[in-house]
PDB file of N, CA and C in Angstrom:
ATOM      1  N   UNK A   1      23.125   4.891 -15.149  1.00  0.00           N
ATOM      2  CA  UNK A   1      22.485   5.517 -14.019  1.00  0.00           C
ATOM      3  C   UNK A   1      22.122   4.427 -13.005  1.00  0.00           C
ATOM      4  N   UNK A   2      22.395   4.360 -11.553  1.00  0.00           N
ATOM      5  CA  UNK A   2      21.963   3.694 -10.784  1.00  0.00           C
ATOM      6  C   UNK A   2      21.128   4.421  -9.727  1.00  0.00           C
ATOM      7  N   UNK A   3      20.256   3.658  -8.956  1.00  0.00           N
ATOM      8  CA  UNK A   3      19.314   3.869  -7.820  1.00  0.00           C
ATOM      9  C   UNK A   3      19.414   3.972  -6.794  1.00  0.00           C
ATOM     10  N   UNK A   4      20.086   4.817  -5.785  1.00  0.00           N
ATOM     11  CA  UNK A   4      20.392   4.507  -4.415  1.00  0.00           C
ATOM     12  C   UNK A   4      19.383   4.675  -3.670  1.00  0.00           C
ATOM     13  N   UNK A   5      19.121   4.162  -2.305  1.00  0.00           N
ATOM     14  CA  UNK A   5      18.300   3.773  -1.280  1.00  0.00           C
ATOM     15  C   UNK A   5      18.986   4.000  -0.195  1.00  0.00           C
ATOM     16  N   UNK A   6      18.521   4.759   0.527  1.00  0.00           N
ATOM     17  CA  UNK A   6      19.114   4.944   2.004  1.00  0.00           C
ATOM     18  C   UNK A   6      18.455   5.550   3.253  1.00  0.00           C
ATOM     19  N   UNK A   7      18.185   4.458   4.008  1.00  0.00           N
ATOM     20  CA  UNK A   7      17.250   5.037   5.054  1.00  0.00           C
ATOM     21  C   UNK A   7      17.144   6.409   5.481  1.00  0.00           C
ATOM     22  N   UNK A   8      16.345   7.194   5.993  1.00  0.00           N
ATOM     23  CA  UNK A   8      16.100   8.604   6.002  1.00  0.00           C
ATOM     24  C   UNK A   8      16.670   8.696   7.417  1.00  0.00           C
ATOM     25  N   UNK A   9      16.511   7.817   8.474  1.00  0.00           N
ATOM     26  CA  UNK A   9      16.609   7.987   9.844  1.00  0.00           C
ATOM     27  C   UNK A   9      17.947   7.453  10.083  1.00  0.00           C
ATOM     28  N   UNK A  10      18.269   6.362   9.967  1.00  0.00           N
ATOM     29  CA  UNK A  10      19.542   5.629  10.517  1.00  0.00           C
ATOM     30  C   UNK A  10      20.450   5.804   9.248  1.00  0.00           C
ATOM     31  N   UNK A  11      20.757   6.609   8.184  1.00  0.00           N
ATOM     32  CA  UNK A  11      21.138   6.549   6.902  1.00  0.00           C
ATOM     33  C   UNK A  11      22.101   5.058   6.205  1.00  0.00           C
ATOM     34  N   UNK A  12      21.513   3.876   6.793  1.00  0.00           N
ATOM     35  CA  UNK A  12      22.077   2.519   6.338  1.00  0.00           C
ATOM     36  C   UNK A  12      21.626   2.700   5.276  1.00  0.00           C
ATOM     37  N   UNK A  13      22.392   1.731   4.377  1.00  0.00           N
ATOM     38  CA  UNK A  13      22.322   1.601   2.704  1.00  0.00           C
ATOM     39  C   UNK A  13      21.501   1.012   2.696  1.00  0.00           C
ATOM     40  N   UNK A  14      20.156   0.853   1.993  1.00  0.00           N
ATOM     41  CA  UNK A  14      19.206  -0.193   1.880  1.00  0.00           C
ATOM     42  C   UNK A  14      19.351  -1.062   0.680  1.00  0.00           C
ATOM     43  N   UNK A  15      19.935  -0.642  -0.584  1.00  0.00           N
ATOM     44  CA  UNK A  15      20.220  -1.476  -2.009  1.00  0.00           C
ATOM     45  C   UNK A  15      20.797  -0.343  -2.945  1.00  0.00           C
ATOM     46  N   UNK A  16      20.961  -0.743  -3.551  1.00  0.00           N
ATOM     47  CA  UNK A  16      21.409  -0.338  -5.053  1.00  0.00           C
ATOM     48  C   UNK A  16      20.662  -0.464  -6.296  1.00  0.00           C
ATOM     49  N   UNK A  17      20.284  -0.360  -7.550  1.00  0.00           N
ATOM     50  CA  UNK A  17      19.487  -0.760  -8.626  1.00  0.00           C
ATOM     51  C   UNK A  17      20.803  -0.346  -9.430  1.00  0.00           C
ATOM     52  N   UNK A  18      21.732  -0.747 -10.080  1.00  0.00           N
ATOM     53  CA  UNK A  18      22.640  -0.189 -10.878  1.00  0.00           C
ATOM     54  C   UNK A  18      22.011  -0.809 -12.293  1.00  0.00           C
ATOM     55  N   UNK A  19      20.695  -1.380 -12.805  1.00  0.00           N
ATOM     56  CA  UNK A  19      20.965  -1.410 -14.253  1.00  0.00           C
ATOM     57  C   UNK A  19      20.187  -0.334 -14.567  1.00  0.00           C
ATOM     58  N   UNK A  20      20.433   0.517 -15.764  1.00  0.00           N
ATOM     59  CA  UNK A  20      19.965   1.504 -16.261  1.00  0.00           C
ATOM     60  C   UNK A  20      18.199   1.276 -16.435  1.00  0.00           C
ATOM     61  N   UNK A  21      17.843   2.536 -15.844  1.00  0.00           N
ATOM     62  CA  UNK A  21      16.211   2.453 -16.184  1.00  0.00           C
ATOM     63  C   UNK A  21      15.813   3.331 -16.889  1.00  0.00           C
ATOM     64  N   UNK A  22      14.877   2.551 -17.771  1.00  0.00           N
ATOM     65  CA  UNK A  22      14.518   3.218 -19.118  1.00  0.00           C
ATOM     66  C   UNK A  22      13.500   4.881 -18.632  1.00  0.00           C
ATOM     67  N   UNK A  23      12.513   4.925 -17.494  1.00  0.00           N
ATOM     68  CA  UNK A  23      11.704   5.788 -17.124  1.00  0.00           C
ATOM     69  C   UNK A  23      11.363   6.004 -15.576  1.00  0.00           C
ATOM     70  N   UNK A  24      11.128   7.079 -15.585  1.00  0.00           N
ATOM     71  CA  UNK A  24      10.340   7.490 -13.917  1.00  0.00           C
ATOM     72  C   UNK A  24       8.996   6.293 -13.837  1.00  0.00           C
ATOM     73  N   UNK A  25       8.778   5.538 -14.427  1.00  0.00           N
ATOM     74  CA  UNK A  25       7.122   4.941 -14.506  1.00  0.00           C
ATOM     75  C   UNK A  25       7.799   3.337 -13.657  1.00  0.00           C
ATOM     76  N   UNK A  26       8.997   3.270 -14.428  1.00  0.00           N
ATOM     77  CA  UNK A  26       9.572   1.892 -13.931  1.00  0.00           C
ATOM     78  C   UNK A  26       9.709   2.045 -12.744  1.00  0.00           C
ATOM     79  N   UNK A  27      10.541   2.989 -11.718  1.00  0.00           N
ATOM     80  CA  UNK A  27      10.529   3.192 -10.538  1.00  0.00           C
ATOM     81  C   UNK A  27       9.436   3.924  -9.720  1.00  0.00           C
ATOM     82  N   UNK A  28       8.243   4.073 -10.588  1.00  0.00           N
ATOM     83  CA  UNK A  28       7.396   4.430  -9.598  1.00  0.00           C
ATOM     84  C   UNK A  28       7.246   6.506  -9.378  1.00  0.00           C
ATOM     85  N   UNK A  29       8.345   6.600  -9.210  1.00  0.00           N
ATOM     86  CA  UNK A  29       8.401   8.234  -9.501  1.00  0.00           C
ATOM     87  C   UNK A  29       7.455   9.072  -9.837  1.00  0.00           C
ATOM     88  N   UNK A  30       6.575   8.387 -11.013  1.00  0.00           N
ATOM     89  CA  UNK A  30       5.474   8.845 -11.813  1.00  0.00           C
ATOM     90  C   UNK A  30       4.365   9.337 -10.775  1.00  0.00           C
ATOM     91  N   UNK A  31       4.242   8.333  -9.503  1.00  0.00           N
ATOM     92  CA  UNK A  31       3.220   9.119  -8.837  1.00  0.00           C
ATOM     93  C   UNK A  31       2.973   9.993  -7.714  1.00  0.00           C
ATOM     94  N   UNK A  32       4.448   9.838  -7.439  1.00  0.00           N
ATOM     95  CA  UNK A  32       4.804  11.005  -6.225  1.00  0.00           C
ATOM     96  C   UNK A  32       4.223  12.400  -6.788  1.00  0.00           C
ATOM     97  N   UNK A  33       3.658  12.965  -5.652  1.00  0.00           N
ATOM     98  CA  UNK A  33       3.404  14.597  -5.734  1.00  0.00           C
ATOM     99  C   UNK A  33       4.464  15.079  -6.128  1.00  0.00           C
ATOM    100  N   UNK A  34       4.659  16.699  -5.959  1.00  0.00           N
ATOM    101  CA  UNK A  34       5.734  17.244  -6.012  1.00  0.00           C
ATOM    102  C   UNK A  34       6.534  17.445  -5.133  1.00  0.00           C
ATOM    103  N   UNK A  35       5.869  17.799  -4.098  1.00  0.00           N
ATOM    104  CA  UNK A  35       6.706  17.930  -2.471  1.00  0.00           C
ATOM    105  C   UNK A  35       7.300  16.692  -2.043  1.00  0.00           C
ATOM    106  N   UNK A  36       6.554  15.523  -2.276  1.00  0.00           N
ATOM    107  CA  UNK A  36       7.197  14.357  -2.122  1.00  0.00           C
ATOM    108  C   UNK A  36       8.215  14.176  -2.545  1.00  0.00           C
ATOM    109  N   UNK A  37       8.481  14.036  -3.992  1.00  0.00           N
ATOM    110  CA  UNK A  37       8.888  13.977  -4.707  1.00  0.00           C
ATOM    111  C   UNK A  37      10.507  14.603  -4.263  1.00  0.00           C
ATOM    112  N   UNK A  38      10.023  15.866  -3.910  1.00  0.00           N
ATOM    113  CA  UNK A  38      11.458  16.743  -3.804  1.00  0.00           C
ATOM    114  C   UNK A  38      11.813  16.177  -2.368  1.00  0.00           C
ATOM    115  N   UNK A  39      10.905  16.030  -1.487  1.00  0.00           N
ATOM    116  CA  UNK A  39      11.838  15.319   0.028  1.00  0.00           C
ATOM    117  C   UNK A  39      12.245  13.876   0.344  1.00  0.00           C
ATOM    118  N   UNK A  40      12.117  13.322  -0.943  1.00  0.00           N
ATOM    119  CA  UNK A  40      12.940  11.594  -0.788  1.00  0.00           C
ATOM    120  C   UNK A  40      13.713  11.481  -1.909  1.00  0.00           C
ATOM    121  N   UNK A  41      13.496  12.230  -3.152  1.00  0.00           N
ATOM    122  CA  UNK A  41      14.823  12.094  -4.334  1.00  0.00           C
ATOM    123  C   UNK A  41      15.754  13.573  -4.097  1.00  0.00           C
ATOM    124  N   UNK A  42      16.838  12.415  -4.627  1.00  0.00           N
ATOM    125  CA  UNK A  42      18.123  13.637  -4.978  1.00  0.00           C
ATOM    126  C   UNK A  42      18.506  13.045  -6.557  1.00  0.00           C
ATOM    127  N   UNK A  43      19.402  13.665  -7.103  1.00  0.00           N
ATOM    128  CA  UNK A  43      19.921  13.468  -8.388  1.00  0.00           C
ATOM    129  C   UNK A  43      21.699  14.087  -8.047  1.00  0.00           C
ATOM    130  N   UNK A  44      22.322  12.666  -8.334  1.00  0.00           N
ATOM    131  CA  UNK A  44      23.375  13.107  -8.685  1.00  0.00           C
ATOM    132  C   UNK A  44      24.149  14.158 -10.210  1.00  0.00           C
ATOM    133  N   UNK A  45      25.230  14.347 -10.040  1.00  0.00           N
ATOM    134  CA  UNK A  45      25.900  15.366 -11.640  1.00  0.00           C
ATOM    135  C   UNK A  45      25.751  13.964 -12.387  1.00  0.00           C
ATOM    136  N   UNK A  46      26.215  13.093 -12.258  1.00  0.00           N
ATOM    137  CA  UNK A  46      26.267  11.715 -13.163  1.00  0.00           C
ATOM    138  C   UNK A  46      24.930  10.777 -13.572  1.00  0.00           C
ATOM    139  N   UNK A  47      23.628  11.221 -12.796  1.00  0.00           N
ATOM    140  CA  UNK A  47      22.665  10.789 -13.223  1.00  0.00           C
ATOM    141  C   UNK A  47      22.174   9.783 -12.068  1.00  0.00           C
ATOM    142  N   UNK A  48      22.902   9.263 -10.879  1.00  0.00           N
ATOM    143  CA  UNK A  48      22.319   8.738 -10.187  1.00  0.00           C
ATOM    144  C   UNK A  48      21.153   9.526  -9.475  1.00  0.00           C
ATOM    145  N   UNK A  49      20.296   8.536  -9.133  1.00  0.00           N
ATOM    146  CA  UNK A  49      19.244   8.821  -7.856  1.00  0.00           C
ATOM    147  C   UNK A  49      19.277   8.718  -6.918  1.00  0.00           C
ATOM    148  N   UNK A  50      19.113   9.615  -5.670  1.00  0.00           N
ATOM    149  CA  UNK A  50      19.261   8.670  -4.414  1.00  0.00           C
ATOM    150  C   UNK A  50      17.924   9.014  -3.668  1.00  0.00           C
ATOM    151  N   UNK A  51      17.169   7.915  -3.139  1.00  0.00           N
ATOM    152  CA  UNK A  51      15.885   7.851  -3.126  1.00  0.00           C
ATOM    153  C   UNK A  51      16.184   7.607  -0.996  1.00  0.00           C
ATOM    154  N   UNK A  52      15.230   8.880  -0.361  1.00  0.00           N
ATOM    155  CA  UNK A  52      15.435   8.393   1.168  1.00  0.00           C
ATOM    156  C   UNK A  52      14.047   7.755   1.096  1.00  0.00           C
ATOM    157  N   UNK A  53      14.629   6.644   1.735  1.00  0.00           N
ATOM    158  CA  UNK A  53      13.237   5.603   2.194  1.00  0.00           C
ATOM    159  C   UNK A  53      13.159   5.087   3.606  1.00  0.00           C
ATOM    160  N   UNK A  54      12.457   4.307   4.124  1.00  0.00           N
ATOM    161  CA  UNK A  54      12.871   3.597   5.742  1.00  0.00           C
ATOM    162  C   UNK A  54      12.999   2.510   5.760  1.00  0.00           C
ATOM    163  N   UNK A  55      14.129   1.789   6.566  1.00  0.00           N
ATOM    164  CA  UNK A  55      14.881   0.241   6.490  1.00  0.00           C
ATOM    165  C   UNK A  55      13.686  -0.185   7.152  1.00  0.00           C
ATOM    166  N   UNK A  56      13.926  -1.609   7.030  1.00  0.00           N
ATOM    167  CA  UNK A  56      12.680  -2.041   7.813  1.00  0.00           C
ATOM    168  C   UNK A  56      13.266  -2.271   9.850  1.00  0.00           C
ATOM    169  N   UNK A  57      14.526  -2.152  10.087  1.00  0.00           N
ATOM    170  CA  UNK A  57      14.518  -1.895  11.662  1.00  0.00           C
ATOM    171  C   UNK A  57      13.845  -0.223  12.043  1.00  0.00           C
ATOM    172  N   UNK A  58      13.878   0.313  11.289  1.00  0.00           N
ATOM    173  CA  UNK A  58      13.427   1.491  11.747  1.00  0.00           C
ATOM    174  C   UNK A  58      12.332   1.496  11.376  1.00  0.00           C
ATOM    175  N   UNK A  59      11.433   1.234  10.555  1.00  0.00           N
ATOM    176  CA  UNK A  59       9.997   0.788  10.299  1.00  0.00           C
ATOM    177  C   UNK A  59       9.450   0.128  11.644  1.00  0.00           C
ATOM    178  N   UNK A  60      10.238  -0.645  11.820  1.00  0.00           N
ATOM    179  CA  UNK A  60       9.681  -1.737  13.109  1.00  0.00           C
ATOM    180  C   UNK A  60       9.608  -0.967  14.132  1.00  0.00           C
ATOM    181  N   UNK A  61      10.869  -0.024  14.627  1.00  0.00           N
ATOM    182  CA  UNK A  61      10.905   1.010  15.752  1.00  0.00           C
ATOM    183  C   UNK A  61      10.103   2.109  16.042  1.00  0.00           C
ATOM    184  N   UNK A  62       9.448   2.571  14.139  1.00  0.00           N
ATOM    185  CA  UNK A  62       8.477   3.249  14.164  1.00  0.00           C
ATOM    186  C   UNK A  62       7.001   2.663  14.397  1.00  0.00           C
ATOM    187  N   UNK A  63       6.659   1.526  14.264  1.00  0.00           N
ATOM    188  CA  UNK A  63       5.558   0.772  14.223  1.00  0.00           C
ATOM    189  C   UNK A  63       5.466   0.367  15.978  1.00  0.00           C
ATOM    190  N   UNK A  64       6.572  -0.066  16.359  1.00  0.00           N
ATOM    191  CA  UNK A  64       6.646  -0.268  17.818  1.00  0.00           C
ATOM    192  C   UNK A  64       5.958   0.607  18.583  1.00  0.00           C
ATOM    193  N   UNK A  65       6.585   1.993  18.152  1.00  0.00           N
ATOM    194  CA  UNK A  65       6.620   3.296  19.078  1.00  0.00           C
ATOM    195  C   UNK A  65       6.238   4.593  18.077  1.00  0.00           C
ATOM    196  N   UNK A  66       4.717   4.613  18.086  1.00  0.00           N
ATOM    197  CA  UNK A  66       4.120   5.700  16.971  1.00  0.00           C
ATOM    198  C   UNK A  66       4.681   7.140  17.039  1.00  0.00           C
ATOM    199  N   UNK A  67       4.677   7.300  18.706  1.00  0.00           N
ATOM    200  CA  UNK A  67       5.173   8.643  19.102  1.00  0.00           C
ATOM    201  C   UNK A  67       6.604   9.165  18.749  1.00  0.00           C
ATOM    202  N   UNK A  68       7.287   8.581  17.545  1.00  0.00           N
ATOM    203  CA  UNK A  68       8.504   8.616  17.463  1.00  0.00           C
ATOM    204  C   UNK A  68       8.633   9.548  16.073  1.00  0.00           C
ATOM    205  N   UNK A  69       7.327   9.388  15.923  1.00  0.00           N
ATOM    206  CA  UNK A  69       6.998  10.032  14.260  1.00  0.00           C
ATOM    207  C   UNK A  69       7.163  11.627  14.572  1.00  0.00           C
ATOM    208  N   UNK A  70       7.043  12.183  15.818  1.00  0.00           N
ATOM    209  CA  UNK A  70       6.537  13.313  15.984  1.00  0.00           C
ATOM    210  C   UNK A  70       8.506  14.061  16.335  1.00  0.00           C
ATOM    211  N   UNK A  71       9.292  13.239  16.340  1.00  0.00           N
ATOM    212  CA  UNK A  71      10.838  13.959  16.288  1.00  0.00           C
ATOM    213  C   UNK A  71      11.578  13.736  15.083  1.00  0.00           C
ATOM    214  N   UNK A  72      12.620  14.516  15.065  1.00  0.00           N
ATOM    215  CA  UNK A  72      13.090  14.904  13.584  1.00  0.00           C
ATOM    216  C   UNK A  72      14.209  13.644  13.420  1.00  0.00           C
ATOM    217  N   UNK A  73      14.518  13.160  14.384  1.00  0.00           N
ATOM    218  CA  UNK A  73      15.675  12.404  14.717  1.00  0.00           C
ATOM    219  C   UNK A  73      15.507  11.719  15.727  1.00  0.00           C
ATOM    220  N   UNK A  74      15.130  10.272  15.967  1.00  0.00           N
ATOM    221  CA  UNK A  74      15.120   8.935  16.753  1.00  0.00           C
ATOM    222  C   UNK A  74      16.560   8.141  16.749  1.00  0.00           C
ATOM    223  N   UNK A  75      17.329   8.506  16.281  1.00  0.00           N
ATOM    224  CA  UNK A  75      18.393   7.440  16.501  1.00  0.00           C
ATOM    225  C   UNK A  75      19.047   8.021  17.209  1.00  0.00           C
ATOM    226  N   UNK A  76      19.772   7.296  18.084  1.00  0.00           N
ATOM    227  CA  UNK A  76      20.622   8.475  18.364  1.00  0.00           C
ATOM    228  C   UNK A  76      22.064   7.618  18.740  1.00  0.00           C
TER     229      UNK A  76
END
């Protein structure tokens, strides 16, 4: 099973984790709510994860410019 990462906004690859993880506790998983939970993981048929997170240029673009939080889509 590997870990995918991929920005939510600009969908760039952020990393990979390809060695097998033993639990949700190792990646953290454990403390997401549920809603959370369901709007940044997916699960592949094969067991991957793919986790949406934010790169850090779009972190920066969001930190730059707060008012950016309030559209569904900034890149364009």
């Amino acid at each position: 099973m590997a870990v995918h990462y991929t920005c939510k906004h600009c969908k760039m690859s952020i990393g990979t984790l390809s060695h097998t993880v033993e639990s949700s506790e190792e990646l953290g998983i454990n403390v997401l709510d549920n809603s959370h939970r369901d709007e940044v993981l997916t699960y592949a048929e094969n067991g991957d994860i793919h986790v949406r997170a934010i790169c850090e240029d779009c972190h920066e673009a969001l930190t730059r410019n707060p008012t950016l939080y309030e559209l569904d889509s900034f890149i364009q």
